[in-house]
Protein backbone atom coordinates (compact mmCIF):
# COMPACT_ATOMS: atom_id res chain seq x y z
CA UNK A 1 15.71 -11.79 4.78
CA UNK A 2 15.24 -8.59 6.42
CA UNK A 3 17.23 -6.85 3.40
CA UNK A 4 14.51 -8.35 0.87
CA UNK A 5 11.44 -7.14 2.82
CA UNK A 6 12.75 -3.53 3.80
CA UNK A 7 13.73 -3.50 -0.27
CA UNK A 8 10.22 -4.69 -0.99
CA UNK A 9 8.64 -2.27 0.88
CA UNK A 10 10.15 0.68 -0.26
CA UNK A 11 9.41 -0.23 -3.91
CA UNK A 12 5.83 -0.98 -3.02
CA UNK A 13 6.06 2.04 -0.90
CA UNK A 14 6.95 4.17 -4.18
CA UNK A 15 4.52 2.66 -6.09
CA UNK A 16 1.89 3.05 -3.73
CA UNK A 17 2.79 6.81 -3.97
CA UNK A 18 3.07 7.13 -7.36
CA UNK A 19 -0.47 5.67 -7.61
CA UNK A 20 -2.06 7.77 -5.38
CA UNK A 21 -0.65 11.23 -6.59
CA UNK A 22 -1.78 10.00 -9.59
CA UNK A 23 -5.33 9.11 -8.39
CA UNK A 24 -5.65 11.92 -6.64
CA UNK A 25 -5.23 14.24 -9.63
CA UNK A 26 -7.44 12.04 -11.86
CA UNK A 27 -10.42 11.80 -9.46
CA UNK A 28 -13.09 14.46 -9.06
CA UNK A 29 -13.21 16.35 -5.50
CA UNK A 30 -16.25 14.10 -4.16
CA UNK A 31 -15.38 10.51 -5.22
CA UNK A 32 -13.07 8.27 -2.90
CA UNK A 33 -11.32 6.22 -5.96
CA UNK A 34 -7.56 7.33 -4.91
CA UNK A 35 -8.28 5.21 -1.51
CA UNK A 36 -8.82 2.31 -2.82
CA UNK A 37 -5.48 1.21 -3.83
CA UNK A 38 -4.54 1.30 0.01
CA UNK A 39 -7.55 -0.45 1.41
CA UNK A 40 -6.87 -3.58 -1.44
CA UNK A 41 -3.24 -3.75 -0.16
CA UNK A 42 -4.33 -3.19 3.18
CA UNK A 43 -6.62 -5.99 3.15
CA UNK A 44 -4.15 -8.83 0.77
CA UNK A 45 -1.33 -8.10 3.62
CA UNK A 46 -4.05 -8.75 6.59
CA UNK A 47 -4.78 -12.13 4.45
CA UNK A 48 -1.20 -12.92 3.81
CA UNK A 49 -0.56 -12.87 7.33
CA UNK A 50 -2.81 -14.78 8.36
CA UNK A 51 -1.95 -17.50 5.91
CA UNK A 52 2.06 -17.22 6.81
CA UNK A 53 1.39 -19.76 9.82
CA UNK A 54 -0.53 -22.06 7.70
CA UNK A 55 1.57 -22.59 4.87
CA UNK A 56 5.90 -22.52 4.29
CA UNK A 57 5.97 -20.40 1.31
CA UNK A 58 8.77 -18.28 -0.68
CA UNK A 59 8.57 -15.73 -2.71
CA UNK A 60 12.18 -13.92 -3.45
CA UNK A 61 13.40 -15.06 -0.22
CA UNK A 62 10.56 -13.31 1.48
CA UNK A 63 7.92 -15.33 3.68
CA UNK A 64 4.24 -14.95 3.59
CA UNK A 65 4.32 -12.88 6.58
CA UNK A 66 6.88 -10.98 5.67
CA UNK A 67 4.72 -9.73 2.24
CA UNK A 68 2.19 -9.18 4.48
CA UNK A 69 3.99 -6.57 6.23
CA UNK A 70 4.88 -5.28 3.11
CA UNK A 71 1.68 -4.80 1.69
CA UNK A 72 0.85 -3.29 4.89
CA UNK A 73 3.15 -0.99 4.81
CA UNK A 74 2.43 0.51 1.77
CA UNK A 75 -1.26 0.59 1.94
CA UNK A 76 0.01 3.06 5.18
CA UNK A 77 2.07 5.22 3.12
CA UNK A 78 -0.61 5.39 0.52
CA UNK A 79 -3.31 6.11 2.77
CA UNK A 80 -1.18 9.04 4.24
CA UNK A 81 -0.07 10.51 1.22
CA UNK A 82 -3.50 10.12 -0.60
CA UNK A 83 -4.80 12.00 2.23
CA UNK A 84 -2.36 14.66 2.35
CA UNK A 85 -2.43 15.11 -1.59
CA UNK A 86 -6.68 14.82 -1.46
CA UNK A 87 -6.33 17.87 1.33
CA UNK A 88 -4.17 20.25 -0.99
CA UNK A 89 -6.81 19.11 -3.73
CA UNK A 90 -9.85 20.17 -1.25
CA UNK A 91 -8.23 23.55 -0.32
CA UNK A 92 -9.38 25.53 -3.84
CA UNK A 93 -12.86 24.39 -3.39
C-alpha cells in the first residue's frame, strides 16, 4: 500500500509540475491563474481525508486517506514550483 501511494504521488507530483510551468508561462504577470491548480488539489485531499474515516473505500489499492495525502502532496509541490517559476517570471519586469 505504501508502494501505490508514494507511486501516486510522484505522478501527481509531475503533473502538478508540468501544469504549473505551463501556467506560469501562459498567464500574464498580474493574474494568479497558475495557483489554482494547487489550491483545488489542496482542498479535494483536505476533503478526502476527512471522508477516509467515514467510509472503507478503494481506489488502486489506495485508501481514501491515503489519496488525500496524495493530493496534498502535490498541491505542495505545485505551489512551490509555481512560485519559484512565477518569481523568475517577475524578475524582467
Amino acid at each position: 500500500m505504501v508502494e501505490s501511494v508514494l507511486t501516486a504521488g510522484g505522478v501527481l507530483g509531475f503533473i502538478s509540475f508540468i501544469l504549473s510551468l505551463m501556467l506560469v508561462k501562459v498567464t500574464p504577470k498580474d493574474k494568479y491563474v497558475a495557483y489554482y491548480h494547487a489550491v483545488f488539489l489542496g482542498i479535494v485531499g483536505i476533503l478526502l481525508v476527512l471522508t477516509s474515516s467515514l467510509v472503507d473505500i478503494h481506489f488502486m489499492g489506495i485508501p481514501l486517506g491515503g489519496l488525500g495525502i496524495v493530493c496534498m502532496f502535490s498541491a505542495a509541490i505545485g505551489f512551490i514550483f509555481s512560485s519559484i517559476f512565477d518569481a523568475y517570471q517577475q524578475a524582467n519586469a
